[in-house]
C-alpha atoms as a PDB file:
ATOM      1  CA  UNK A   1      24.220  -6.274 -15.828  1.00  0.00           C
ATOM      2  CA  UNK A   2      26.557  -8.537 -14.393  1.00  0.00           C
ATOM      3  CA  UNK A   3      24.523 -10.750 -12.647  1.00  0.00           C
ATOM      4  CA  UNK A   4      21.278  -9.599 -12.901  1.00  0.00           C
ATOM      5  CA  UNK A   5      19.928  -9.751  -9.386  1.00  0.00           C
ATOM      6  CA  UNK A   6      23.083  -7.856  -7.850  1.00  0.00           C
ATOM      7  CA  UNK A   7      23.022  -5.628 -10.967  1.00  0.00           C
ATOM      8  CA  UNK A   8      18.674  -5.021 -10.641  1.00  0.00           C
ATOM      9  CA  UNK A   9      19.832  -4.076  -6.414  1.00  0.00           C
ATOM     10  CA  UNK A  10      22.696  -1.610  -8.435  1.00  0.00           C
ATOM     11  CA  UNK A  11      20.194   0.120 -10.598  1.00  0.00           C
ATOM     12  CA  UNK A  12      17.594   0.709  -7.615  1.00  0.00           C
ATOM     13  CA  UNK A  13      20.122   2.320  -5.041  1.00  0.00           C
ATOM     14  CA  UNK A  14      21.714   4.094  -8.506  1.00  0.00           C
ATOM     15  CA  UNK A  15      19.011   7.362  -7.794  1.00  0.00           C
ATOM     16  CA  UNK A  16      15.943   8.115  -6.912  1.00  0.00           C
ATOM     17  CA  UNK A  17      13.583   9.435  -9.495  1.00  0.00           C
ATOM     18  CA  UNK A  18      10.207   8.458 -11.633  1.00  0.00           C
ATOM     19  CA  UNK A  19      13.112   7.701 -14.670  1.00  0.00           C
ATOM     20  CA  UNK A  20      14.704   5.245 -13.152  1.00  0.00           C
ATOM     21  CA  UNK A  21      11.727   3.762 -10.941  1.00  0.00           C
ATOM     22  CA  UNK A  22      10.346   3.349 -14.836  1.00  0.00           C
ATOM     23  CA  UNK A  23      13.417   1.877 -15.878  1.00  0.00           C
ATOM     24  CA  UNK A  24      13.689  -1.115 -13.316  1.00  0.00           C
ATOM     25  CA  UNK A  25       9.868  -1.944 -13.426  1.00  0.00           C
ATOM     26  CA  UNK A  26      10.763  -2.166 -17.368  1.00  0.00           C
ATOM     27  CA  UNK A  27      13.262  -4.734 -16.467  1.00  0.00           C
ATOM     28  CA  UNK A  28      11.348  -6.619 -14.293  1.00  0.00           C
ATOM     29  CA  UNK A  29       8.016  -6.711 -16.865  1.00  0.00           C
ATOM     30  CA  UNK A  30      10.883  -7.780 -19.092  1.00  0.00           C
ATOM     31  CA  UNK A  31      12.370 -10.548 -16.766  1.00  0.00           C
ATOM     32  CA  UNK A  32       9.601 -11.806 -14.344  1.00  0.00           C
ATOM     33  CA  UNK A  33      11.704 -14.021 -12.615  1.00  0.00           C
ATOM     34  CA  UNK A  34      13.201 -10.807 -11.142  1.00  0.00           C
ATOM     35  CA  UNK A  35       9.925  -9.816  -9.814  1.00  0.00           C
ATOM     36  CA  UNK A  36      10.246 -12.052  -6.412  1.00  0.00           C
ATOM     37  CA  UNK A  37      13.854 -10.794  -5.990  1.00  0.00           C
ATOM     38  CA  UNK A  38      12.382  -7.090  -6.416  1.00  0.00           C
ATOM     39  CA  UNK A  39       9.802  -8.476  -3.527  1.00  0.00           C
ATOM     40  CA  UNK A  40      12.358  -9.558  -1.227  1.00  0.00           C
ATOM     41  CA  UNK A  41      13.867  -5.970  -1.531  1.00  0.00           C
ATOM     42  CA  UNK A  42      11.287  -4.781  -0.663  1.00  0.00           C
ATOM     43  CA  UNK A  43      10.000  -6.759   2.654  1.00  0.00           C
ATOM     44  CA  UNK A  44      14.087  -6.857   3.404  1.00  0.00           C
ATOM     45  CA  UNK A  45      12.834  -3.290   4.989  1.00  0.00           C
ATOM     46  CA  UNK A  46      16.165  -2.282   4.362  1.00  0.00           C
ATOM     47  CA  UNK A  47      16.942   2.236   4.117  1.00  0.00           C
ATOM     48  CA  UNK A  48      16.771   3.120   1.390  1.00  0.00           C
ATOM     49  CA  UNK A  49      16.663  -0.258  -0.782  1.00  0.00           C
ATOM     50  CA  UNK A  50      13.133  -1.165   0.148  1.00  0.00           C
ATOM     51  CA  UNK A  51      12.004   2.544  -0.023  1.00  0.00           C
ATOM     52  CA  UNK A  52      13.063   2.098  -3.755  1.00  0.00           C
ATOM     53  CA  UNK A  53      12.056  -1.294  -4.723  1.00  0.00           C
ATOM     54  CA  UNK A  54       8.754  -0.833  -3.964  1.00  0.00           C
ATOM     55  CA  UNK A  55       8.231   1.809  -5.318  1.00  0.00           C
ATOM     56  CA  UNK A  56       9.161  -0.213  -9.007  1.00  0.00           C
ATOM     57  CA  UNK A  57       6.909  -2.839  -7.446  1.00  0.00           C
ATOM     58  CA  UNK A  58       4.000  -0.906  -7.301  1.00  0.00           C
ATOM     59  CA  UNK A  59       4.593  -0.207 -10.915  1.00  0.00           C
ATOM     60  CA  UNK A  60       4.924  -3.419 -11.689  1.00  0.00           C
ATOM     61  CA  UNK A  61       1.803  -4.589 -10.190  1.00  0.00           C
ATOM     62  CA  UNK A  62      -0.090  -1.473 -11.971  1.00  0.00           C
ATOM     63  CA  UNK A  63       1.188  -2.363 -15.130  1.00  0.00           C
ATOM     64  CA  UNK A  64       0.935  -6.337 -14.498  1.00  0.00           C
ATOM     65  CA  UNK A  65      -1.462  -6.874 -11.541  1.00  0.00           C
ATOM     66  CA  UNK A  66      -1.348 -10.771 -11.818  1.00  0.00           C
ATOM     67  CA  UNK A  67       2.414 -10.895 -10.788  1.00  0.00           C
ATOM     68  CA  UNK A  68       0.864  -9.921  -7.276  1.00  0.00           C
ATOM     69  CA  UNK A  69       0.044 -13.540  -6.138  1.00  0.00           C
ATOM     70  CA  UNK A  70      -2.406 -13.941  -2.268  1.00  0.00           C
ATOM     71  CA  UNK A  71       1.162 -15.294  -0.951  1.00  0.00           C
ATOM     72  CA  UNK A  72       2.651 -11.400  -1.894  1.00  0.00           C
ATOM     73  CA  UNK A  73      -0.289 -10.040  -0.640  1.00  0.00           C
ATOM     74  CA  UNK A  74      -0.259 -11.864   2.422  1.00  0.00           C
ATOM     75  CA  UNK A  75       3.726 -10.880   3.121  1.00  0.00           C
ATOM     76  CA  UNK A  76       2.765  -7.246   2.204  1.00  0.00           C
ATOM     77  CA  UNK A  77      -0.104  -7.049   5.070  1.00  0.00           C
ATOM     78  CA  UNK A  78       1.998  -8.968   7.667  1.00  0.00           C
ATOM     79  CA  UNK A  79       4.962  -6.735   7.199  1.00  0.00           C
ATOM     80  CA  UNK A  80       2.939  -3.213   7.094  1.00  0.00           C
ATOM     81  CA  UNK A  81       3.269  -2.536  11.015  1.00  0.00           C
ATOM     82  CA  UNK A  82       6.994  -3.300  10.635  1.00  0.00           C
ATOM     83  CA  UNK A  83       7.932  -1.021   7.900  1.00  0.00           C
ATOM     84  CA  UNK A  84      10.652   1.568   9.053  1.00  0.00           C
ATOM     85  CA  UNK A  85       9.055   4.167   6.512  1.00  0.00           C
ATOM     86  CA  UNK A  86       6.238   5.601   5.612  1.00  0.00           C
ATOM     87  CA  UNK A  87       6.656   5.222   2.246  1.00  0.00           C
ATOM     88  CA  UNK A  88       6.652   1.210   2.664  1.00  0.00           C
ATOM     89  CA  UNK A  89       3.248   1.632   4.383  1.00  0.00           C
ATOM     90  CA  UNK A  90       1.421   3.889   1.654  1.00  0.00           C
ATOM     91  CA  UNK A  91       3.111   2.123  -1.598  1.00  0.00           C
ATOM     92  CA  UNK A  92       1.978  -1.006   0.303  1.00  0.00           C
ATOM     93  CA  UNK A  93      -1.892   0.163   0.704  1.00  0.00           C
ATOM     94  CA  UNK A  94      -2.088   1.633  -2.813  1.00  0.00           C
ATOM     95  CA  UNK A  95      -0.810  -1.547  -3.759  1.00  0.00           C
ATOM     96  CA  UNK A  96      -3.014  -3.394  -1.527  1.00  0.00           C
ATOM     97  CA  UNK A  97      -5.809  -1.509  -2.305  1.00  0.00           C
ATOM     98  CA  UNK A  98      -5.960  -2.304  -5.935  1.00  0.00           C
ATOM     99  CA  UNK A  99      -6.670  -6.432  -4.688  1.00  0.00           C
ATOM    100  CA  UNK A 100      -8.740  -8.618  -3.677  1.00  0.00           C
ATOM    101  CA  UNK A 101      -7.744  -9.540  -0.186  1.00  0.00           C
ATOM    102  CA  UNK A 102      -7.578 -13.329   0.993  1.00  0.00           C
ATOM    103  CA  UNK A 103     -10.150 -13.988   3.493  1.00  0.00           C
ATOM    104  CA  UNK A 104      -7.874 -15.640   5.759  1.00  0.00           C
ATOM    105  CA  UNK A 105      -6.077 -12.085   5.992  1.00  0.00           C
ATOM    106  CA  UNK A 106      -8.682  -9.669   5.532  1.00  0.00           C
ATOM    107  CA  UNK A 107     -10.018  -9.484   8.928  1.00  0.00           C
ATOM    108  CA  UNK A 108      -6.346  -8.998   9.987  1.00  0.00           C
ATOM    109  CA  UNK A 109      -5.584  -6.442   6.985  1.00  0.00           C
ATOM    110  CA  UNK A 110      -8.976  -3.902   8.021  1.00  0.00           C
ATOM    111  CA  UNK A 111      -7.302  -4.247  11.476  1.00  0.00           C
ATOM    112  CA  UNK A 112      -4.083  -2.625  10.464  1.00  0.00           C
ATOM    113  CA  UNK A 113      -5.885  -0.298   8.749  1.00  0.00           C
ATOM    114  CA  UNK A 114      -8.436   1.180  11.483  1.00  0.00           C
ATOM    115  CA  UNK A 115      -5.160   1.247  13.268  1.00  0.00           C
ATOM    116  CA  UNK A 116      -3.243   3.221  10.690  1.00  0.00           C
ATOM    117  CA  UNK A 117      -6.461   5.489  10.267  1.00  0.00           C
ATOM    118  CA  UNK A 118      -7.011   6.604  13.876  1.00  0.00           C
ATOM    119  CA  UNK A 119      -3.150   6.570  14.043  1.00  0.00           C
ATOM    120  CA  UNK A 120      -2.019  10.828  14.600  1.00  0.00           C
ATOM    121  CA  UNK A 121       1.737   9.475  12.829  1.00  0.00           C
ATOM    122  CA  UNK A 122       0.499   7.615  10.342  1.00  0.00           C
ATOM    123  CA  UNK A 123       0.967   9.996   6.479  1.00  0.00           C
ATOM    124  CA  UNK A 124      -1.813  11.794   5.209  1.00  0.00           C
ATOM    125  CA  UNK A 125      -1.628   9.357   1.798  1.00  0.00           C
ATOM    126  CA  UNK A 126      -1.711   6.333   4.097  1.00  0.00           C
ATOM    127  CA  UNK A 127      -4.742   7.274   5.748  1.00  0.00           C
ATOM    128  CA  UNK A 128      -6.262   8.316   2.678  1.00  0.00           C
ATOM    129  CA  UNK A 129      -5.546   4.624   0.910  1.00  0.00           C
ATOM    130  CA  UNK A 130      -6.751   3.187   4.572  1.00  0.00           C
ATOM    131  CA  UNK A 131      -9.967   4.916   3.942  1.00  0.00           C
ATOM    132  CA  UNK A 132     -10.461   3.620   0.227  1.00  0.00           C
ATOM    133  CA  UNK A 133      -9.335  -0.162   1.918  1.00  0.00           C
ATOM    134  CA  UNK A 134     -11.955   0.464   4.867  1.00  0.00           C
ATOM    135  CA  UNK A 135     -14.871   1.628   2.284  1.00  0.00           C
ATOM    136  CA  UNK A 136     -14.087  -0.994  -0.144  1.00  0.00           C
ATOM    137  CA  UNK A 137     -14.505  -3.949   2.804  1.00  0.00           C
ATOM    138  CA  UNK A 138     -17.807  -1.981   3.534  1.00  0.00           C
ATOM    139  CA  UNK A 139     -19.422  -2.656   0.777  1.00  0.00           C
ATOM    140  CA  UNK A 140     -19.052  -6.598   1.546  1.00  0.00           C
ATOM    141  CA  UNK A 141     -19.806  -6.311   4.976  1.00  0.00           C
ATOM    142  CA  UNK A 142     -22.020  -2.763   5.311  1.00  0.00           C
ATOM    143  CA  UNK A 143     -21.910  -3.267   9.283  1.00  0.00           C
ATOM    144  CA  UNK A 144     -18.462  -1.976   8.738  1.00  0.00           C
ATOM    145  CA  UNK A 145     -20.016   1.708   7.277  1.00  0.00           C
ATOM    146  CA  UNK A 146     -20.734   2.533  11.170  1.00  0.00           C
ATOM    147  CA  UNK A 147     -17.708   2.440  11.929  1.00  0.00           C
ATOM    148  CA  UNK A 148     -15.621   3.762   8.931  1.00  0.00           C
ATOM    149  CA  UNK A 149     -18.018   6.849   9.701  1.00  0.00           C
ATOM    150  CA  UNK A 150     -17.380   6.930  14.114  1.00  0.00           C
ATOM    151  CA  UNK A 151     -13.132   6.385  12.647  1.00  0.00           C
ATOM    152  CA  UNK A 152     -13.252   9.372  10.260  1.00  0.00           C
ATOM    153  CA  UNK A 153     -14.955  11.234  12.349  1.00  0.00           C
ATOM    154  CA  UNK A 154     -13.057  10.727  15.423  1.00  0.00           C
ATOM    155  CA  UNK A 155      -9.632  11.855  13.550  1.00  0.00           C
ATOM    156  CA  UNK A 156     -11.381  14.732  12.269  1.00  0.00           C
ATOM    157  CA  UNK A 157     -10.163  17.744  14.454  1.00  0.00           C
ATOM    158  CA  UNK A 158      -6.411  17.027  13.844  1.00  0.00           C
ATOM    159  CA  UNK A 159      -6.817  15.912  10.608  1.00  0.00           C
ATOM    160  CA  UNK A 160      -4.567  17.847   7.702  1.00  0.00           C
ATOM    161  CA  UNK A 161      -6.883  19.908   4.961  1.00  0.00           C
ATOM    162  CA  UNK A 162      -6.477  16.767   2.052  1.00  0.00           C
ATOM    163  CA  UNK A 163      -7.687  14.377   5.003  1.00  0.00           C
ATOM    164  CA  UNK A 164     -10.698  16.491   5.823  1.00  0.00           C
ATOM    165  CA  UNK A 165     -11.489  17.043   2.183  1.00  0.00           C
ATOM    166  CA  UNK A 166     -11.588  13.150   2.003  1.00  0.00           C
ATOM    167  CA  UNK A 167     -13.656  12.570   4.796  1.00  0.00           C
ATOM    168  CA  UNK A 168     -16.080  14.950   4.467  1.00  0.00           C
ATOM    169  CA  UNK A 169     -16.685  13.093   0.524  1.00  0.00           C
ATOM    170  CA  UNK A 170     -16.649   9.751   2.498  1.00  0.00           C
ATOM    171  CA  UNK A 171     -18.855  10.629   5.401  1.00  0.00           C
ATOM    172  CA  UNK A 172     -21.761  11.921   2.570  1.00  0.00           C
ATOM    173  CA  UNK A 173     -21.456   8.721   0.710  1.00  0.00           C
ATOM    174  CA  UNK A 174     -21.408   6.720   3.635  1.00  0.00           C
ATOM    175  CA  UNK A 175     -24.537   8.534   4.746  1.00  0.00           C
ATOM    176  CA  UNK A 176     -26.158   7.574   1.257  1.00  0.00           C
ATOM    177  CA  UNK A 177     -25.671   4.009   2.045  1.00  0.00           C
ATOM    178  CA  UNK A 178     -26.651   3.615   5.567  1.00  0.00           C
END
């Protein structure tokens, strides 16, 4: 690569596919100083760079979750109601979800994510990761398990058959716990 941030940006809008997703999180694991440049891409919100990038990113962060620092995690959540595509929003939350959220976000974070639950638009993946992020805050603060259970239940009737499938398993735990 030329220079390697232009040439990173050349690789990701190259094709879309698992191959070369794998190929630019190996270059980032490989070069971590490219891992904020692979960030920017991906708040940039740019069709379809950031669609791509974070896609790598999430990778990244699987394979090396302590690259993820509370400032990432902090642009991530303050950027998710201004991503142009869906995919932004559920790489985001499966990202998100795998972290420990920063207090001084968190209240702001389950927000977004009630929001993105009782939201008809919102993809079936996202709400399922909003779910897991909802569930997950519940068992800090279990005042929350009312209503994760009134939100799941209140989507219900229009929900698609993987949604209901996943509420129905959350709504019997949740019923264990409270």
């Amino acid at each position: 690569m030329k220079n390697t941030v232009e040439g990173l940006e050349e690789v990701i809008l190259s094709e879309m596919s698992r191959a070369n997703t794998d190929f630019v999180r190996d270059i980032v694991l490989s070069t971590p100083s490219l891992f904020d440049r692979l960030f920017e891409m991906v708040i940039a919100n740019k069709e379809p760079l950031s669609r791509r990038a974070i896609w790598s990113l999430d990778y990244c962060t699987e394979k090396k979750p302590d690259l993820l620092t509370d400032y990432h995690k902090t642009q991530l959540i303050n950027n998710l109601q201004h991503f142009s595509h869906q995919g932004l929003i559920r790489h985001s939350l499966r990202i998100l979800a795998r972290y420990e959220i920063p207090e001084t976000i968190s209240g702001m974070f389950l927000n977004i994510c009630f929001d993105l639950l009782l939201n008809p638009k919102t993809s079936i993946a996202s709400k399922a990761w909003c779910i897991d992020i909802i569930y997950k805050f519940s068992q800090k603060e279990p005042e929350l398990k009312p209503e994760l259970i009134t939100a799941i239940e209140f989507q219900q009737e229009n929900a698609s058959a993987g949604i209901k499938n996943k509420s129905r398993r959350m709504l019997r735990k949740l019923y264990l716990e409270i």
